[in-house]
Each structure stands twice: as C-alpha cells, then as structure tokens.
PDB file of N, CA and C in Angstrom:
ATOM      1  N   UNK A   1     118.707 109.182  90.549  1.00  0.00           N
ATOM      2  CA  UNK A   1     119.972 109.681  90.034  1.00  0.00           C
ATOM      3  C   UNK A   1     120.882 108.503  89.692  1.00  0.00           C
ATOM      4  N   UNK A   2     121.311 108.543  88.280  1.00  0.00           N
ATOM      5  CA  UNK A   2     122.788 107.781  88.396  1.00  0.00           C
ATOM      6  C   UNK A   2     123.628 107.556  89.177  1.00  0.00           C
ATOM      7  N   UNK A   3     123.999 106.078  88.874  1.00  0.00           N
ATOM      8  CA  UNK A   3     125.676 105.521  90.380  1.00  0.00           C
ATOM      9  C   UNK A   3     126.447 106.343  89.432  1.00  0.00           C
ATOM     10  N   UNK A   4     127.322 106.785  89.965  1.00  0.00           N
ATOM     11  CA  UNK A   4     128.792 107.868  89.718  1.00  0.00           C
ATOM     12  C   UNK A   4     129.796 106.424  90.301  1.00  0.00           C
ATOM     13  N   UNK A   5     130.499 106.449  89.194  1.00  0.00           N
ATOM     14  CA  UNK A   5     131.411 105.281  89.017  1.00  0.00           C
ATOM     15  C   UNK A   5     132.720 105.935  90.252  1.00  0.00           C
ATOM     16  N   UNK A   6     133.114 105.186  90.725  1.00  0.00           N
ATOM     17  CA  UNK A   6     134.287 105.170  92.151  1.00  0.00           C
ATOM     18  C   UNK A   6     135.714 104.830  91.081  1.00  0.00           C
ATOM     19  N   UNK A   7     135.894 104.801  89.989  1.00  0.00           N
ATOM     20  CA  UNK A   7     137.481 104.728  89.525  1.00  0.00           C
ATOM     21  C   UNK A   7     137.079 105.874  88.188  1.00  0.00           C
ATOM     22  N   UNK A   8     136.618 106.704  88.744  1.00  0.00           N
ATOM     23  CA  UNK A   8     136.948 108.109  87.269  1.00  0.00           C
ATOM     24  C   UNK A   8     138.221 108.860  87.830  1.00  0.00           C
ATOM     25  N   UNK A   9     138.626 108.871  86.445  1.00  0.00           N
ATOM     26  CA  UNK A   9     140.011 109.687  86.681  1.00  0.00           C
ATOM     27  C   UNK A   9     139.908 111.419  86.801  1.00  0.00           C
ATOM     28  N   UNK A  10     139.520 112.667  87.319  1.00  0.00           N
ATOM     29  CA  UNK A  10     139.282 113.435  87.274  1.00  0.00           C
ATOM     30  C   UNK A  10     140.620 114.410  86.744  1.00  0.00           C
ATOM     31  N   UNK A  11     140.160 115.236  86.113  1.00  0.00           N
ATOM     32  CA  UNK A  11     141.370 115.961  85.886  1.00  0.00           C
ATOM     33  C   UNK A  11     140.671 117.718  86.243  1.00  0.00           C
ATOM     34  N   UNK A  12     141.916 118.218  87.153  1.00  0.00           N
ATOM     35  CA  UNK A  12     140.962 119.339  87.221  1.00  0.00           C
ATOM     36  C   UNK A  12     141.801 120.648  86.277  1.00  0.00           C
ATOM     37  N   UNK A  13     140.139 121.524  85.826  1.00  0.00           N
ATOM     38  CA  UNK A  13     140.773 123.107  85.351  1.00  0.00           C
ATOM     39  C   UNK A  13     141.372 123.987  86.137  1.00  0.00           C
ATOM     40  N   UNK A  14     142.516 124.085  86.170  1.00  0.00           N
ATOM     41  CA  UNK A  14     143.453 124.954  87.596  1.00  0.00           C
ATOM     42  C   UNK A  14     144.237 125.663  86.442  1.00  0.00           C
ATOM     43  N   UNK A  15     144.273 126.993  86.624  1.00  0.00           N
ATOM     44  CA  UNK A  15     145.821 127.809  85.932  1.00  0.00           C
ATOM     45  C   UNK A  15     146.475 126.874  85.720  1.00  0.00           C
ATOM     46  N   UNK A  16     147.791 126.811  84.946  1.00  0.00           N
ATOM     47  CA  UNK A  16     148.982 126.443  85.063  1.00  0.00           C
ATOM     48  C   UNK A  16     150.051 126.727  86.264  1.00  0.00           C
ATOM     49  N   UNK A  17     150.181 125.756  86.815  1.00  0.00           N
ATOM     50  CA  UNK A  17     151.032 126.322  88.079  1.00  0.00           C
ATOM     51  C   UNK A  17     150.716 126.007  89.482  1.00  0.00           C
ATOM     52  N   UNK A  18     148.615 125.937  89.235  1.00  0.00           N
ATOM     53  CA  UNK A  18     148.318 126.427  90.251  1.00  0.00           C
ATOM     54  C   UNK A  18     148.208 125.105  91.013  1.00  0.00           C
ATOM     55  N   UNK A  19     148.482 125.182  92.800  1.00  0.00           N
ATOM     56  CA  UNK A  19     148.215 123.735  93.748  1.00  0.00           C
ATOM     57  C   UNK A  19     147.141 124.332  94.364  1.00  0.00           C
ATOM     58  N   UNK A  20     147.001 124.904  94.619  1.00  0.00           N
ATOM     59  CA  UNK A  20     146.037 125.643  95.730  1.00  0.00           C
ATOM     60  C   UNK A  20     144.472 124.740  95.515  1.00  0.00           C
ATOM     61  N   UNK A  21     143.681 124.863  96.806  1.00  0.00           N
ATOM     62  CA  UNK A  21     142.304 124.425  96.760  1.00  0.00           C
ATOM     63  C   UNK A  21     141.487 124.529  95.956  1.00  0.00           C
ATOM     64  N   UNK A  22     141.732 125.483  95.581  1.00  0.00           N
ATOM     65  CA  UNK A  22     140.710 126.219  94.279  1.00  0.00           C
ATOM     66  C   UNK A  22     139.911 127.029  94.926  1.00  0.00           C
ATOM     67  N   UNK A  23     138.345 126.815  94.711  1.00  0.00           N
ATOM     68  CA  UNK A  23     137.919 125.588  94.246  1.00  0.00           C
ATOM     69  C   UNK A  23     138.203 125.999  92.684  1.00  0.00           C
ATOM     70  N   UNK A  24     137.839 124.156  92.272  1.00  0.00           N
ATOM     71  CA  UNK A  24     138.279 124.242  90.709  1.00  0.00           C
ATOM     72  C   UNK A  24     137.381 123.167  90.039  1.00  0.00           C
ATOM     73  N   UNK A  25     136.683 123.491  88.814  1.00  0.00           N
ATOM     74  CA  UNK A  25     136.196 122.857  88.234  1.00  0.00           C
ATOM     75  C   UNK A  25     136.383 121.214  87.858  1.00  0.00           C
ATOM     76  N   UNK A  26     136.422 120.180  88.389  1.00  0.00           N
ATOM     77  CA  UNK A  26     137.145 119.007  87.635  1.00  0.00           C
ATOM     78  C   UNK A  26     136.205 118.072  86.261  1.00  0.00           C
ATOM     79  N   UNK A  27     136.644 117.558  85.491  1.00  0.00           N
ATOM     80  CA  UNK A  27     135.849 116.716  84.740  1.00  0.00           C
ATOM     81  C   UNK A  27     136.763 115.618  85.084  1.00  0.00           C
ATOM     82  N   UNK A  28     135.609 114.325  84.216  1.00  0.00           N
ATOM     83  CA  UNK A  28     135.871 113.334  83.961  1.00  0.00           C
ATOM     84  C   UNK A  28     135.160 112.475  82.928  1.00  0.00           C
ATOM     85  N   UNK A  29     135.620 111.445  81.977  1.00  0.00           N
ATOM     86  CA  UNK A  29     134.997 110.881  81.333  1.00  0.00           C
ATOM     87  C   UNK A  29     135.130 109.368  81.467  1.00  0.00           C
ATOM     88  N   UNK A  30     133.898 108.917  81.542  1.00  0.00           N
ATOM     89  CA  UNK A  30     133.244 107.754  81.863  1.00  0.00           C
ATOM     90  C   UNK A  30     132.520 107.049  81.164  1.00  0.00           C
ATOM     91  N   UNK A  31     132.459 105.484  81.547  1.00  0.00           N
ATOM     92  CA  UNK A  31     131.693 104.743  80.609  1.00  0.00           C
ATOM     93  C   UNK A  31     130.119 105.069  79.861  1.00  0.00           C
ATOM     94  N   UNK A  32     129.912 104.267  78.478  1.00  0.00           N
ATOM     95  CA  UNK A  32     128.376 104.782  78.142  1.00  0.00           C
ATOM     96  C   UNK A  32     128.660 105.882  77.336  1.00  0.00           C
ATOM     97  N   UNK A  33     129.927 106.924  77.717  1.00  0.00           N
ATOM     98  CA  UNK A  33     129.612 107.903  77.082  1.00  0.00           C
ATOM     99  C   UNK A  33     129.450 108.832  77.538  1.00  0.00           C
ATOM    100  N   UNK A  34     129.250 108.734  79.071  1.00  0.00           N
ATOM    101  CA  UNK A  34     129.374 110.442  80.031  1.00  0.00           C
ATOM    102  C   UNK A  34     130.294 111.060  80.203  1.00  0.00           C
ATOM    103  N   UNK A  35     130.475 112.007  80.647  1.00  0.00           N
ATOM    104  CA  UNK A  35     130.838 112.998  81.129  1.00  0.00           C
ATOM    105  C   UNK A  35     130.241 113.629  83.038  1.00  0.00           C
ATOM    106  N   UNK A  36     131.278 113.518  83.561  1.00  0.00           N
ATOM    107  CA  UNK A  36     130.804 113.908  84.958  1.00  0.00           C
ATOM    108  C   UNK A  36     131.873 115.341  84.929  1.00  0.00           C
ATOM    109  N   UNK A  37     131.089 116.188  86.059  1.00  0.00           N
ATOM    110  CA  UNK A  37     131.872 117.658  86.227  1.00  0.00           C
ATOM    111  C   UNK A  37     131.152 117.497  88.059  1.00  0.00           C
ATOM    112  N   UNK A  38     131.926 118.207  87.994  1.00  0.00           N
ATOM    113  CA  UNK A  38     131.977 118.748  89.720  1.00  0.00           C
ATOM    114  C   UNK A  38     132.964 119.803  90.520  1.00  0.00           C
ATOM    115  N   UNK A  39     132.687 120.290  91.822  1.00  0.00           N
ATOM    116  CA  UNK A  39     133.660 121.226  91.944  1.00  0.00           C
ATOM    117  C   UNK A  39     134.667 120.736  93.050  1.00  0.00           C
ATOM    118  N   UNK A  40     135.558 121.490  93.281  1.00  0.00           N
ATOM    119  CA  UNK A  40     136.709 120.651  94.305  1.00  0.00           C
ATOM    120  C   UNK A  40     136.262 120.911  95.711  1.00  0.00           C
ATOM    121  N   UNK A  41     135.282 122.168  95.610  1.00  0.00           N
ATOM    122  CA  UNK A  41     134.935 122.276  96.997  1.00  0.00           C
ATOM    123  C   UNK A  41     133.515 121.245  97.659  1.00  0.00           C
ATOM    124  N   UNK A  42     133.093 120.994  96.827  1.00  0.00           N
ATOM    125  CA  UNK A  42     131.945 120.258  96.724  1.00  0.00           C
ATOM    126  C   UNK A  42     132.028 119.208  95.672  1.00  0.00           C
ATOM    127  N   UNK A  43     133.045 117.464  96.218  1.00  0.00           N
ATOM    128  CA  UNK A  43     133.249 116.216  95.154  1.00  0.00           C
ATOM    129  C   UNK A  43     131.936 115.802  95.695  1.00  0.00           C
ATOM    130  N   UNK A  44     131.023 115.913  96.551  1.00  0.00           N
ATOM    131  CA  UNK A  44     130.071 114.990  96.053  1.00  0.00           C
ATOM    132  C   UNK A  44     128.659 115.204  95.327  1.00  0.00           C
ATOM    133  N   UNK A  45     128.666 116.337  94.918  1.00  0.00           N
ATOM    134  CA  UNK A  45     128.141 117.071  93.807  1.00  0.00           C
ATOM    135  C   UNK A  45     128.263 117.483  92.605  1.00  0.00           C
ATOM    136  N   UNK A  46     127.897 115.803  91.967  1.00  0.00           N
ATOM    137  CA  UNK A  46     128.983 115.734  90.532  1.00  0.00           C
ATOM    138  C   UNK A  46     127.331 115.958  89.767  1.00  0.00           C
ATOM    139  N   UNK A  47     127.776 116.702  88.368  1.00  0.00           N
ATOM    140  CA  UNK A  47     126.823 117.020  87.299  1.00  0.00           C
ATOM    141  C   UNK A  47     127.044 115.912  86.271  1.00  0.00           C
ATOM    142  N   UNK A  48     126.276 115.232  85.624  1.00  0.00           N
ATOM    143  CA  UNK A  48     126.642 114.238  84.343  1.00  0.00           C
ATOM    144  C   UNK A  48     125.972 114.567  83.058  1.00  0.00           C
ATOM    145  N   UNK A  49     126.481 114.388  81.840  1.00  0.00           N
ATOM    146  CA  UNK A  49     126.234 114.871  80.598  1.00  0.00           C
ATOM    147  C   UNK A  49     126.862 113.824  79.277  1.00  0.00           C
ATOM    148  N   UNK A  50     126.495 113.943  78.196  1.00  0.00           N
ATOM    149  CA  UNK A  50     126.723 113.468  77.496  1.00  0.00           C
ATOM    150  C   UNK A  50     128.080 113.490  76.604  1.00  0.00           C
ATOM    151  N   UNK A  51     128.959 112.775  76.393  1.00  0.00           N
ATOM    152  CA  UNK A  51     129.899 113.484  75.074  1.00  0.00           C
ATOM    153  C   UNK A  51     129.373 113.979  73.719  1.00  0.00           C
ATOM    154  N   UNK A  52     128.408 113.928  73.397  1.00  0.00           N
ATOM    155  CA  UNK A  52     128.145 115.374  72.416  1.00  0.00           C
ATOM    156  C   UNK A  52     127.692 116.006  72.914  1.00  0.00           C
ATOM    157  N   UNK A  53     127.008 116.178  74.213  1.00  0.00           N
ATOM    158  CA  UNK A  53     126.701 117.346  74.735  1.00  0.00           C
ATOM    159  C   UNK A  53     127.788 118.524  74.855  1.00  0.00           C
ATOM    160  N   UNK A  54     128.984 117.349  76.013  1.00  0.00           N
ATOM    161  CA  UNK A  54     129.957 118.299  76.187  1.00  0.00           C
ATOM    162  C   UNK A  54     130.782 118.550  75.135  1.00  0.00           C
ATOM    163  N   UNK A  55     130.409 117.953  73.643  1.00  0.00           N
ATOM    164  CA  UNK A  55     131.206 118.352  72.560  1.00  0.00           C
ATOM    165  C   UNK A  55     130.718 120.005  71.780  1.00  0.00           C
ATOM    166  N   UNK A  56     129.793 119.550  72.258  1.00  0.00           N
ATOM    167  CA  UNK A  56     128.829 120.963  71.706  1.00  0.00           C
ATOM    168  C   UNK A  56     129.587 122.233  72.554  1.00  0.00           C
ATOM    169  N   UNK A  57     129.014 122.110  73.611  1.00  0.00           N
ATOM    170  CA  UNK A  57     129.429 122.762  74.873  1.00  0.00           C
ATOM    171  C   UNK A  57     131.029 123.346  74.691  1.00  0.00           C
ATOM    172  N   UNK A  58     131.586 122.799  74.220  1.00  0.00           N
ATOM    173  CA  UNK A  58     133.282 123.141  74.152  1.00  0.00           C
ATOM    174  C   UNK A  58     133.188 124.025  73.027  1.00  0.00           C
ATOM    175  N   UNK A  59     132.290 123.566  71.725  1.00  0.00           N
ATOM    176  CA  UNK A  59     132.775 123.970  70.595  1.00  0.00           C
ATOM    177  C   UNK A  59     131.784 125.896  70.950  1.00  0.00           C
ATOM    178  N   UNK A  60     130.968 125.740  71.651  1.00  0.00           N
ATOM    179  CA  UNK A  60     130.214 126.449  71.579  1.00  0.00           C
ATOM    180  C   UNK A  60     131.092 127.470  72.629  1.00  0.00           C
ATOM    181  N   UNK A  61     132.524 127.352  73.516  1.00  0.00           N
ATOM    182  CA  UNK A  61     132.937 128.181  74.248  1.00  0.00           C
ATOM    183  C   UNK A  61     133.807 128.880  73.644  1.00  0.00           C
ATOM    184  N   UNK A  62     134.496 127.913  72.153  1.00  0.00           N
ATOM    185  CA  UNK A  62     135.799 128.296  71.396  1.00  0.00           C
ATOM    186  C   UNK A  62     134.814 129.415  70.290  1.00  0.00           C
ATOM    187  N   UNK A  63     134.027 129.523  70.398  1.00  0.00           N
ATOM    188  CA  UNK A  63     132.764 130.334  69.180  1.00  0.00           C
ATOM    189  C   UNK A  63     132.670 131.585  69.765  1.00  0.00           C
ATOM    190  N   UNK A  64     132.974 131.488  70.985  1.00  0.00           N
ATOM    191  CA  UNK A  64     132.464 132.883  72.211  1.00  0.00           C
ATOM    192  C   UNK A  64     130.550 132.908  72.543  1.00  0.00           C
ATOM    193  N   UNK A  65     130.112 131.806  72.126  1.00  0.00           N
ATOM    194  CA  UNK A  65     128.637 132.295  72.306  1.00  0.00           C
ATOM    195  C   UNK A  65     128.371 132.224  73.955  1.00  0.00           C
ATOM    196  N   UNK A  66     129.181 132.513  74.808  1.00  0.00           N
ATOM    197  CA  UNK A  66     129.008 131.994  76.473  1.00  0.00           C
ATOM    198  C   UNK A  66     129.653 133.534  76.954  1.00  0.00           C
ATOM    199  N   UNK A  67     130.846 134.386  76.008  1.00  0.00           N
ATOM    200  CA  UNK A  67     131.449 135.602  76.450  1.00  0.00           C
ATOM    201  C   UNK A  67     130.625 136.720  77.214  1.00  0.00           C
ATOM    202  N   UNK A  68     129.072 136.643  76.753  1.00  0.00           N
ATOM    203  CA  UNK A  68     128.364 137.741  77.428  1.00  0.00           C
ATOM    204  C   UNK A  68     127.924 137.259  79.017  1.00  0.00           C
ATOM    205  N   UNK A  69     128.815 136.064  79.527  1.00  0.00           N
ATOM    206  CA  UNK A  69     128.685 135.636  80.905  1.00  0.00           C
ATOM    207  C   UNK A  69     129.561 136.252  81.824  1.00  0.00           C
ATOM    208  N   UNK A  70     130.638 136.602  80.976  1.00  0.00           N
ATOM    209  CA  UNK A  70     132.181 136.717  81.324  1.00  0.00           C
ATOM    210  C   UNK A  70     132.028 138.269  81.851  1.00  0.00           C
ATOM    211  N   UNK A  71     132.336 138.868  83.159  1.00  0.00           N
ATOM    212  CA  UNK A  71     132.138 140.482  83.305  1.00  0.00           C
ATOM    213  C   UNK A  71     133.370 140.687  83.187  1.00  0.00           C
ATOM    214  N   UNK A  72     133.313 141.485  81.964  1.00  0.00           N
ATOM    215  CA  UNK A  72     135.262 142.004  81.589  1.00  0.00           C
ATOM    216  C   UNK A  72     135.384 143.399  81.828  1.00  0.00           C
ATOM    217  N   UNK A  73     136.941 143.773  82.254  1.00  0.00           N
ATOM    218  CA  UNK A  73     136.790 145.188  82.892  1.00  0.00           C
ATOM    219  C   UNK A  73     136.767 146.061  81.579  1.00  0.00           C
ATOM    220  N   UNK A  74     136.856 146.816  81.174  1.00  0.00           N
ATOM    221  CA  UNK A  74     136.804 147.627  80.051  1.00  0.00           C
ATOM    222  C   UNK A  74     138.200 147.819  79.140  1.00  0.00           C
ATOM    223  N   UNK A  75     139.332 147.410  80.408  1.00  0.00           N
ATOM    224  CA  UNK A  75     140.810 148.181  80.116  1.00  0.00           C
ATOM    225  C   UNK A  75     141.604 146.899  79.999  1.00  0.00           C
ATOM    226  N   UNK A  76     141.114 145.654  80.196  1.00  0.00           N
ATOM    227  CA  UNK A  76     141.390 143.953  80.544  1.00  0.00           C
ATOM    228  C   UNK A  76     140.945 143.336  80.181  1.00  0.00           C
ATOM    229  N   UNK A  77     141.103 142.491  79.094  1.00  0.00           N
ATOM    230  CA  UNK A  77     140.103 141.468  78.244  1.00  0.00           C
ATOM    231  C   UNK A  77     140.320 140.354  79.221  1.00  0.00           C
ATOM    232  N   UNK A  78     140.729 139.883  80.613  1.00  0.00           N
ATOM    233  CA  UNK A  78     140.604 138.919  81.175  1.00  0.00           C
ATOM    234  C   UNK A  78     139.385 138.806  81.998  1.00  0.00           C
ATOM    235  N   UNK A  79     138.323 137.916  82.218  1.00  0.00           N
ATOM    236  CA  UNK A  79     137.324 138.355  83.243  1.00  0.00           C
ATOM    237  C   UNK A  79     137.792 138.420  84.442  1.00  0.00           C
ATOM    238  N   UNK A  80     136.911 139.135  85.049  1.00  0.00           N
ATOM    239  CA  UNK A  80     136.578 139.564  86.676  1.00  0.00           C
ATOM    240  C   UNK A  80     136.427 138.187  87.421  1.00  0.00           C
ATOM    241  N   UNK A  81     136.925 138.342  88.565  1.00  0.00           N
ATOM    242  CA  UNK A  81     137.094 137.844  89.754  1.00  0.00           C
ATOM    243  C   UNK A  81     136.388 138.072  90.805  1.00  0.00           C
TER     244      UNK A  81
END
C-alpha cells in the first residue's frame, strides 16, 4: 500500500452548519495527483484515487448516474437516513 502523506489538508463533507462527529466523509488532495478519502470515524482508513478518476466520479454524480443508490421516500426527494 501507498505512504499517505502526514501534511494533507482534509476538508470534510458535513451539512452546512454541521460540528458534530459525523461520521463524515473527508477528502484530500495530494501530491502526483491523488486524491485520498476517508471517514471521520475511521482516519486511518484512507481510500486513494486519481484526479481524473475523481473527476469522472464528480461529473458522473452531477449526471445522476449514482441516484439509483440513493433510497428516496416517495413524498421527499431527499434520501433516507
């Protein structure tokens, strides 16, 4: 496995607003060209990927091709919890 660099700046996906533990998705981008992800409940279980990967990956969430993951209530276009 790849060294996971010790000065990535992580920024995490939290609501707006939110402080709480989460857990919460964080990224970061790193030399070479990666991309590291991990969760807040588990930092030492970081995933690494490429920037066109994760360029794909983004463009491919703003497309909706990932929505049939999402369990939405019928009456609430927000997903389930």
């Amino acid at each position: 496995m790849a060294e996971i660099p010790t000065d990535l700046d992580w920024i995490r996906a939290a609501p707006e607003g939110e402080d709480g533990p989460g857990p919460w998705i964080e990224i970061a981008f790193g030399p070479g060209d990666m991309v590291y992800l991990r969760e807040t409940s588990d930092p030492e279980n970081v995933v690494t990927t490429t920037q066109k990967k994760w360029d794909a990956f983004v463009l491919g969430v703003q497309a909706g091709e990932f929505d049939h993951f999402a369990e939405l209530d019928n009456d609430d276009p927000t997903p389930a919890v």
